[in-house]
Protein backbone atom coordinates (compact mmCIF):
# COMPACT_ATOMS: atom_id res chain seq x y z
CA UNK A 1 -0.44 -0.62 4.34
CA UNK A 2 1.50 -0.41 7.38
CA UNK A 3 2.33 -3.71 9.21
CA UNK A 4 4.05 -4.57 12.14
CA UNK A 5 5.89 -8.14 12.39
CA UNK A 6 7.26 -9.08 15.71
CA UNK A 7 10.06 -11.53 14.88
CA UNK A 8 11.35 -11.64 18.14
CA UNK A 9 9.79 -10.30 21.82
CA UNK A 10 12.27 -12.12 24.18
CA UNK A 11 15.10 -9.97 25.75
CA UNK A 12 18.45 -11.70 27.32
CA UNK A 13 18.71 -15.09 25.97
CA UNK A 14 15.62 -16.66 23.80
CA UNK A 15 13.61 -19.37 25.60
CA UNK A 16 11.56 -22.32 23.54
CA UNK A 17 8.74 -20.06 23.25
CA UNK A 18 10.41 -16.08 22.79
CA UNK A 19 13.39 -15.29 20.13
CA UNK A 20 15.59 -12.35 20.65
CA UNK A 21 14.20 -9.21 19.88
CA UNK A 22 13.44 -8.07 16.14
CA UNK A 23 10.84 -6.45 14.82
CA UNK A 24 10.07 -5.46 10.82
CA UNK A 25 7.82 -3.18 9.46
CA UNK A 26 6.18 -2.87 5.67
CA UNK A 27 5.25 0.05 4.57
CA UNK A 28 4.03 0.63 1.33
CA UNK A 29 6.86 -1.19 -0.75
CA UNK A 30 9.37 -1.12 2.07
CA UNK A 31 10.87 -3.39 4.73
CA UNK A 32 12.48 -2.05 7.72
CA UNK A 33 13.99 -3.88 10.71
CA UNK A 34 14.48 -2.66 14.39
CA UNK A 35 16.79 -4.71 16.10
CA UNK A 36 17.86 -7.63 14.93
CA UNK A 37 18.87 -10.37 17.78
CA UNK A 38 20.04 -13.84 16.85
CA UNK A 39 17.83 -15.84 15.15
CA UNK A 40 16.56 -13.23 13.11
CA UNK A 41 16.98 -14.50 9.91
CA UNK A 42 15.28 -17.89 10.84
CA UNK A 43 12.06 -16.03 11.84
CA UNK A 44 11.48 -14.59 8.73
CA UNK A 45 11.32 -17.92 7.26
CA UNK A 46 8.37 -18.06 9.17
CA UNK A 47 6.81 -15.15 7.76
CA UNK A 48 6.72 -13.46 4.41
CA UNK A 49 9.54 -11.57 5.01
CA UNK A 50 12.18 -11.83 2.61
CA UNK A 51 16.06 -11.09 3.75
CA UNK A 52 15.96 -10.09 -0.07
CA UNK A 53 13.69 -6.87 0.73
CA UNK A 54 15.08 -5.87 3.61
CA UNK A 55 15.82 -1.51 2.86
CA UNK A 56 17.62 -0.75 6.51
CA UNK A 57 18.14 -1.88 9.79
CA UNK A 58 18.17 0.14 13.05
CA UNK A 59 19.50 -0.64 15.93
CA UNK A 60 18.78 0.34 19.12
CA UNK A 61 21.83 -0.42 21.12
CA UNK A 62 24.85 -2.52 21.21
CA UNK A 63 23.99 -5.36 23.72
CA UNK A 64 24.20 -8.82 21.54
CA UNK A 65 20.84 -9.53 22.02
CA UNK A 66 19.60 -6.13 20.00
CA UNK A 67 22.26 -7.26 17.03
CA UNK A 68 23.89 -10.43 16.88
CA UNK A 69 21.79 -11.41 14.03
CA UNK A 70 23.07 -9.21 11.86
CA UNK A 71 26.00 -11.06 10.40
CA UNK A 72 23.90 -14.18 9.70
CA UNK A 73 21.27 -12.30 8.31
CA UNK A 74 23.79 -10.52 5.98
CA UNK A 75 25.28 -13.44 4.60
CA UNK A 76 21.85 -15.06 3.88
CA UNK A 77 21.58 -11.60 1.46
CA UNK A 78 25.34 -12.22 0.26
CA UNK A 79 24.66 -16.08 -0.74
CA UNK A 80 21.09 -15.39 -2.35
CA UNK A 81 23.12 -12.49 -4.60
CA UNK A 82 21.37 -9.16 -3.08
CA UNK A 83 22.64 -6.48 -5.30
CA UNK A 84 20.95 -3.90 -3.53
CA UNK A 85 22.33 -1.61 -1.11
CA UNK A 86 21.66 -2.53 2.40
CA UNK A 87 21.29 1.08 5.10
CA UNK A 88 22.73 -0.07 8.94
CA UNK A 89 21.79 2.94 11.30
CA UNK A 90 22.35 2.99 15.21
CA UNK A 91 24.05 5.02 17.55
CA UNK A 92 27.35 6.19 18.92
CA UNK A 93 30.07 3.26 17.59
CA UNK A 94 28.00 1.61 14.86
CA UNK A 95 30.83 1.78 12.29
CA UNK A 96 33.01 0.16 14.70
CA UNK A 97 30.62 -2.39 15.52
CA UNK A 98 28.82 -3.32 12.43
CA UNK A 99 32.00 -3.39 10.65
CA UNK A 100 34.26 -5.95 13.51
CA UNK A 101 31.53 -8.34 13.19
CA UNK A 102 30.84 -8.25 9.48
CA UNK A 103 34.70 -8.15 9.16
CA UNK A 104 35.60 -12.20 9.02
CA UNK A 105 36.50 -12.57 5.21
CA UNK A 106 33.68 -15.50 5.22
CA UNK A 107 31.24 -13.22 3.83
CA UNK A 108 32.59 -12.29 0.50
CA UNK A 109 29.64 -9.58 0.51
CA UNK A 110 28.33 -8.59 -2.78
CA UNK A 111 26.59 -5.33 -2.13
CA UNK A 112 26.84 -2.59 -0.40
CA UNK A 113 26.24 -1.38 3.80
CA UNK A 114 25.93 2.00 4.32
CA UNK A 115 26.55 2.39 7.97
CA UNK A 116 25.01 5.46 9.53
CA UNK A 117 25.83 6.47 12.90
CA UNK A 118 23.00 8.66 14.87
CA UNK A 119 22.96 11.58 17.59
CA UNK A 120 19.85 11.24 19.88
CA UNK A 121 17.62 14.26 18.06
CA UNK A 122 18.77 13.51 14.93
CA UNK A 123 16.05 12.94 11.66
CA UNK A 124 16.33 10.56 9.12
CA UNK A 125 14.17 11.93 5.85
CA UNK A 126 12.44 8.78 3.86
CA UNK A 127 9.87 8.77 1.07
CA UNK A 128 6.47 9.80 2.70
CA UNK A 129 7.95 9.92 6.26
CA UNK A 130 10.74 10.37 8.48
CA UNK A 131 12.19 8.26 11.78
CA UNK A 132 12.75 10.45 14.58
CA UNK A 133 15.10 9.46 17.55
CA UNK A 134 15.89 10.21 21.24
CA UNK A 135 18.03 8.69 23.59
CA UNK A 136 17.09 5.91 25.99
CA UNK A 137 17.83 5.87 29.49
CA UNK A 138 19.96 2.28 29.68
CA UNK A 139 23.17 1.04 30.60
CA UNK A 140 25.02 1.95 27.27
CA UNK A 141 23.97 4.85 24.91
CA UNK A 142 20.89 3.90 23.05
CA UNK A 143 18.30 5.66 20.76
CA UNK A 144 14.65 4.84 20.22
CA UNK A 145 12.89 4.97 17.29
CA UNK A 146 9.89 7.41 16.00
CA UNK A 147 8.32 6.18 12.28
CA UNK A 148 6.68 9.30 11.70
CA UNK A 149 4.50 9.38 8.54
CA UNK A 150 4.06 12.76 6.40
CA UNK A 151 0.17 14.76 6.39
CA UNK A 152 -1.88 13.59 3.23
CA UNK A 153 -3.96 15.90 1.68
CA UNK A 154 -7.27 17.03 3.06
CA UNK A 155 -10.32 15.32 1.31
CA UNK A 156 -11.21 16.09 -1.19
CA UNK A 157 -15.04 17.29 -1.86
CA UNK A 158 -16.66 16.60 -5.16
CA UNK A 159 -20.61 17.70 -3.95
CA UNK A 160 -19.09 21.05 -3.21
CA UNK A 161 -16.89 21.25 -6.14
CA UNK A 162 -20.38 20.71 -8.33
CA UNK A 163 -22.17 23.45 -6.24
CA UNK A 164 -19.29 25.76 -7.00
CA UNK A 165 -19.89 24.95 -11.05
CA UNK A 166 -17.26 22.47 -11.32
CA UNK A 167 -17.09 19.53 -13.38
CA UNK A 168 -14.68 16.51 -13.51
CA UNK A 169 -11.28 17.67 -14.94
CA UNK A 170 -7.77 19.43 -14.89
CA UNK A 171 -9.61 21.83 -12.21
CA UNK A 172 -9.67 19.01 -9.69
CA UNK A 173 -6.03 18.15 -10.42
CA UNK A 174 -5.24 21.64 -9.46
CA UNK A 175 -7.34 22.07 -6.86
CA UNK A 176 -5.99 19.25 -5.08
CA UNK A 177 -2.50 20.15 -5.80
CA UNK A 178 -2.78 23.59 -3.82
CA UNK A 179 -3.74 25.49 -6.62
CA UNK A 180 -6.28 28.82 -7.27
CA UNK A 181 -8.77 27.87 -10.27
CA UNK A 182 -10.00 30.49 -12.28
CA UNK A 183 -13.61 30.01 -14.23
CA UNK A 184 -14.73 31.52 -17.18
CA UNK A 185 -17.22 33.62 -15.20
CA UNK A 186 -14.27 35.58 -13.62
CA UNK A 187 -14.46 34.05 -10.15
CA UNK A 188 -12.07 31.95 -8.21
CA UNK A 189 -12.22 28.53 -6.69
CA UNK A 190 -9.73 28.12 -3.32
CA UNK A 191 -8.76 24.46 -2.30
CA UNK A 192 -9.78 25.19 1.22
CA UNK A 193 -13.46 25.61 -0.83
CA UNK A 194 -13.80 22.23 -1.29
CA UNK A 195 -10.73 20.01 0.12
CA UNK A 196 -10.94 19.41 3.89
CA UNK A 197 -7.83 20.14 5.94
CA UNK A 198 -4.50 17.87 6.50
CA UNK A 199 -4.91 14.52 7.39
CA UNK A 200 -2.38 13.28 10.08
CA UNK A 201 -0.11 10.29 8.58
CA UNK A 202 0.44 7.36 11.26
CA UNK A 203 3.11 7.54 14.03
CA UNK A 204 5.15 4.07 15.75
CA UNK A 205 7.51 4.55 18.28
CA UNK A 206 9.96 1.62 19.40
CA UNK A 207 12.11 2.28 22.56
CA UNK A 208 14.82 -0.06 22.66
CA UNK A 209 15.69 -1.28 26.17
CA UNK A 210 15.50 1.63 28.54
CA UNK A 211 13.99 2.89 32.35
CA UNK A 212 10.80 5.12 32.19
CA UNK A 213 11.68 8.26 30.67
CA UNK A 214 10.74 12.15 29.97
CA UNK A 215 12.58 12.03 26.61
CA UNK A 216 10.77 8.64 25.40
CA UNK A 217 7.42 10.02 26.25
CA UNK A 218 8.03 13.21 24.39
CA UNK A 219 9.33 11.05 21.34
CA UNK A 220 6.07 9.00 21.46
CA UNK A 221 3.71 11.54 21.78
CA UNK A 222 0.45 11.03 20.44
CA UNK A 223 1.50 8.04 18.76
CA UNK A 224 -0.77 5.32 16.86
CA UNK A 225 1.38 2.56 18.15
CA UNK A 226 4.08 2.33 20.99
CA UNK A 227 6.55 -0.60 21.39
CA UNK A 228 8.04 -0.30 24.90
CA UNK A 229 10.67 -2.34 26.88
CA UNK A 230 8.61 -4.12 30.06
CA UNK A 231 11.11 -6.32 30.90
CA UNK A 232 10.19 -7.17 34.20
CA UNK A 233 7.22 -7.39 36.50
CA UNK A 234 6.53 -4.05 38.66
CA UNK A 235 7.99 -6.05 41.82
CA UNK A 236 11.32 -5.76 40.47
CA UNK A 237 11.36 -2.50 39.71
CA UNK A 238 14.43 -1.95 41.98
CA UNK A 239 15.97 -4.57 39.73
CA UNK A 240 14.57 -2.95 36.85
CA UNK A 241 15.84 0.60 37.53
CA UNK A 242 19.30 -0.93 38.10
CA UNK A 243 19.59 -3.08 34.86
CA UNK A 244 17.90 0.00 32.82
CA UNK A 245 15.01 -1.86 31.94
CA UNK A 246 11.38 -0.85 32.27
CA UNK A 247 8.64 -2.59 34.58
CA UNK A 248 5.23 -3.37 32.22
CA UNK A 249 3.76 -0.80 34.64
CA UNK A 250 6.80 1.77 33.73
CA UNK A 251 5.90 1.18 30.11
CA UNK A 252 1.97 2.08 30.86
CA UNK A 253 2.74 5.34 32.35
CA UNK A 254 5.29 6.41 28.97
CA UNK A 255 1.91 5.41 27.30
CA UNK A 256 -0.58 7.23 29.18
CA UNK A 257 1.29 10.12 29.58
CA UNK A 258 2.11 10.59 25.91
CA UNK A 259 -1.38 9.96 25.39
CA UNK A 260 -0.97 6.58 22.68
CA UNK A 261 -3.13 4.57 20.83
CA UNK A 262 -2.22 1.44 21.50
CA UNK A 263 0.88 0.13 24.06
CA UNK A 264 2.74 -3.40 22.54
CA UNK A 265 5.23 -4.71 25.52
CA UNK A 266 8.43 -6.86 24.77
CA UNK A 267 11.99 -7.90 25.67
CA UNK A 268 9.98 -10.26 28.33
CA UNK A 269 12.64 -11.64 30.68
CA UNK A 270 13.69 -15.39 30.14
CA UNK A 271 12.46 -16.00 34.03
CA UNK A 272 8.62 -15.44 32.85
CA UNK A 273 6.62 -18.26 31.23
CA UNK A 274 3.37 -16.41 31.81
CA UNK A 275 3.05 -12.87 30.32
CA UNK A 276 -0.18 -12.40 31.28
CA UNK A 277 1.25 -11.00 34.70
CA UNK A 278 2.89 -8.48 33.13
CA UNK A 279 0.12 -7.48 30.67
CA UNK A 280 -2.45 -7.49 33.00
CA UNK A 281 0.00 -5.16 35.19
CA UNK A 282 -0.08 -2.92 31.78
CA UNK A 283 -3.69 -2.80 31.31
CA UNK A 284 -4.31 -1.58 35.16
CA UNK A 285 -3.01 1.68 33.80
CA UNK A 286 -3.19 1.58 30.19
CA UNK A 287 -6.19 -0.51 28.92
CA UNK A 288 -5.32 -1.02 25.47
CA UNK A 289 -2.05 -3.17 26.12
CA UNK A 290 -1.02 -6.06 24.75
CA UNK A 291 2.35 -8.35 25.17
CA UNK A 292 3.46 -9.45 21.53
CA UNK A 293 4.23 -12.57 21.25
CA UNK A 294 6.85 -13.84 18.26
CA UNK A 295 5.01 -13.59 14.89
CA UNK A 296 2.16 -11.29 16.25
CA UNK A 297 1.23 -9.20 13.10
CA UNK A 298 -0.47 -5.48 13.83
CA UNK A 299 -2.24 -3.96 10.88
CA UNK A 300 -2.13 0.14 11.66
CA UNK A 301 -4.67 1.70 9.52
CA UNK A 302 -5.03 5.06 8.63
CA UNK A 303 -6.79 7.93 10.16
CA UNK A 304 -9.57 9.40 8.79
C-alpha cells in the first residue's frame, strides 16, 4: 500500500477551513512526513496517523509555515515515551534550525533525532526505494522531494513454466531469483523463459514552495503522482513569480511537461475561499488535477 494523507494544504497562515502544510505518506510499514507546519500534530488526531510511527520528516524549506510543527509534534513523541529514533532531513542549515527550536530544555527528549542536512541532487537509499531531491526555485534554498520506488520482478509465468516441463518447486524459487535451472534431460531453463520483464515501482514527487521550474520537471518525470505549489491564481502570476510561488496554471505545465499521472495542488493562499478557480485553471491544461483539501487520502496503486 502506498497512501497519501494531506494533513495540511494551506500555505501562509491556516484559515478555518486549510491547516499549514503537511503531508504523510504509508508505505508498506512506514510513515513519512513532508513538511510539517503548525498544527501538525493535531491533524493526525484526525486520522490514523500515529506521532508514535512517524520514521522521518523532510522538510522542504525553512519558512515557519513548512516547520513550525515540529517541536510540538516532537514533544507529543517525548511525553508518549517514543524510544525510537526519529530521522529530520532538509536542506542547507537544518542542524542549525532543527536543533534552536528543539533546544528549550522543556522537552526532556527521550530518543534520538538524527538530523540530516541535504545538497539538491543528493539520494537518500530506503528499504524498497529511494527519495530523490532537486532544488526549488524560491526565496530561500529549498529541495523537493522524489519517493522513488525500486523495479519488482517481472511476472512470473507458471503456463509456460509447465510447457517447458516444470513443476511446482525449488525451480521456481530459482527461476524467479535470477537463476539458470538445469533439468535432468540436460537442457536449461532461463528466467527471461518464463518471467516477464521489470515492473516499474511507483514514483511521488512533492515540490515544496517554488516558481515553475526545469529542475522540478526533470525531478518529476514520469511520475504516478505530483504534489505542486499553486499558490495563487494565474492573474497573479507577477505576484507569484516575485514571492517564488507557482500559479495553479504554472503547476499544470511542470505536470504536462514531465508527462505525470496525476497533478495534486496545495499551499492555497489564505485570500481564496473557493479553490475551484484555481483547479479549474489546472485542469485547462492538465485534466487530471485536483486541489487537496486537508484530510484528502490518495490510494496509489501499483502498475501492472
Amino acid at each position: 500500500m502506498l497512501k497519501i494523507i494531506f494533513l495540511g494544504t494551506g500555505g501562509s497562515l491556516p484559515t478555518k477551513d486549510r491547516g499549514l502544510v503537511s503531508i504523510g505518506i504509508r508505505r508498506k510499514g512506514e510513515l513519512l512526513l513532508f513538511d510539517c507546519g503548525e498544527g501538525t500534530q493535531r491533524q493526525t488526531t484526525q486520522t490514523n496517523i500515529s506521532p508514535m510511527k512517524i520514521d522521518a520528516i523532510f522538510i522542504t524549506h525553512f519558512h515557519g509555515d513548512h516547520f513550525l510543527g515540529i517541536p510540538g509534534l516532537v514533544q507529543t513523541m517525548s511525553l508518549m515515551d517514543r524510544e525510537k529514533p526519529l530521522d529530520i532531513y532538509g536542506p542547507s542549515k537544518t542542524e542549525e534550525k532543527i536543533s534552536s527550536i528543539l533546544s528549550v530544555p522543556v522537552y526532556h527528549l527521550k530518543f534520538q533525532i538524527k538530523i540530516h542536512e541535504l545538497k539538491p541532487g543528493e539520494k537518500i537509499r530506503r528499504e524498497g526505494y529511494q527519495i530523490e531531491t532537486t532544488a526549488t526555485d524560491h526565496s530561500v534554498p529549498g529541495i523537493a522531494y522524489a519517493l522513488v520506488e525500486d523495479e519488482r520482478p517481472g511476472k512470473f509465468h507458471p503456463e509456460k513454466a509447465k510447457k517447458l516441463g516444470l513443476e511446482p518447486g525449488p525451480e521456481y524459487s530459482r527461476l524467479q531469483e535470477g537463476e539458470t535451472v538445469k533439468l535432468e534431460d540436460g537442457r536449461t531453463i532461463e528466467p527471461d523463459q518464463i518471467i516477464g520483464p521489470p515492473r516499474p515501482g511507483r514514483k511521488i514527487t512533492y515540490t515544496g514552495d517554488t516558481r515553475f521550474s526545469q529542475k522540478i520537471v526533470d525531478l518529476a518525470k514520469d511520475s504516478d503522482l505530483l504534489i505542486h505549489d499553486a499558490t495563487f491564481d494565474k492573474d497573479l502570476e507577477e505576484e507569484a513569480k516575485q514571492a517564488g510561488h507557482s500559479t495553479a496554471t504554472d503547476a499544470a505545465r511542470v505536470a504536462k511537461k514531465a508527462n505525470v499521472e496525476k497533478l495534486v495542488l496545495i499551499h492555497a493562499s489564505p485570500r481564496y475561499t473557493d479553490l475551484s478557480i484555481l483547479e479549474k485553471q489546472a485542469q485547462d491544461i492538465f485534466s487530471d488535477t485536483i486541489y487537496a483539501q486537508d484530510l484528502t487520502e490518495i490510494e496509489v496503486p501499483l502498475k501492472n
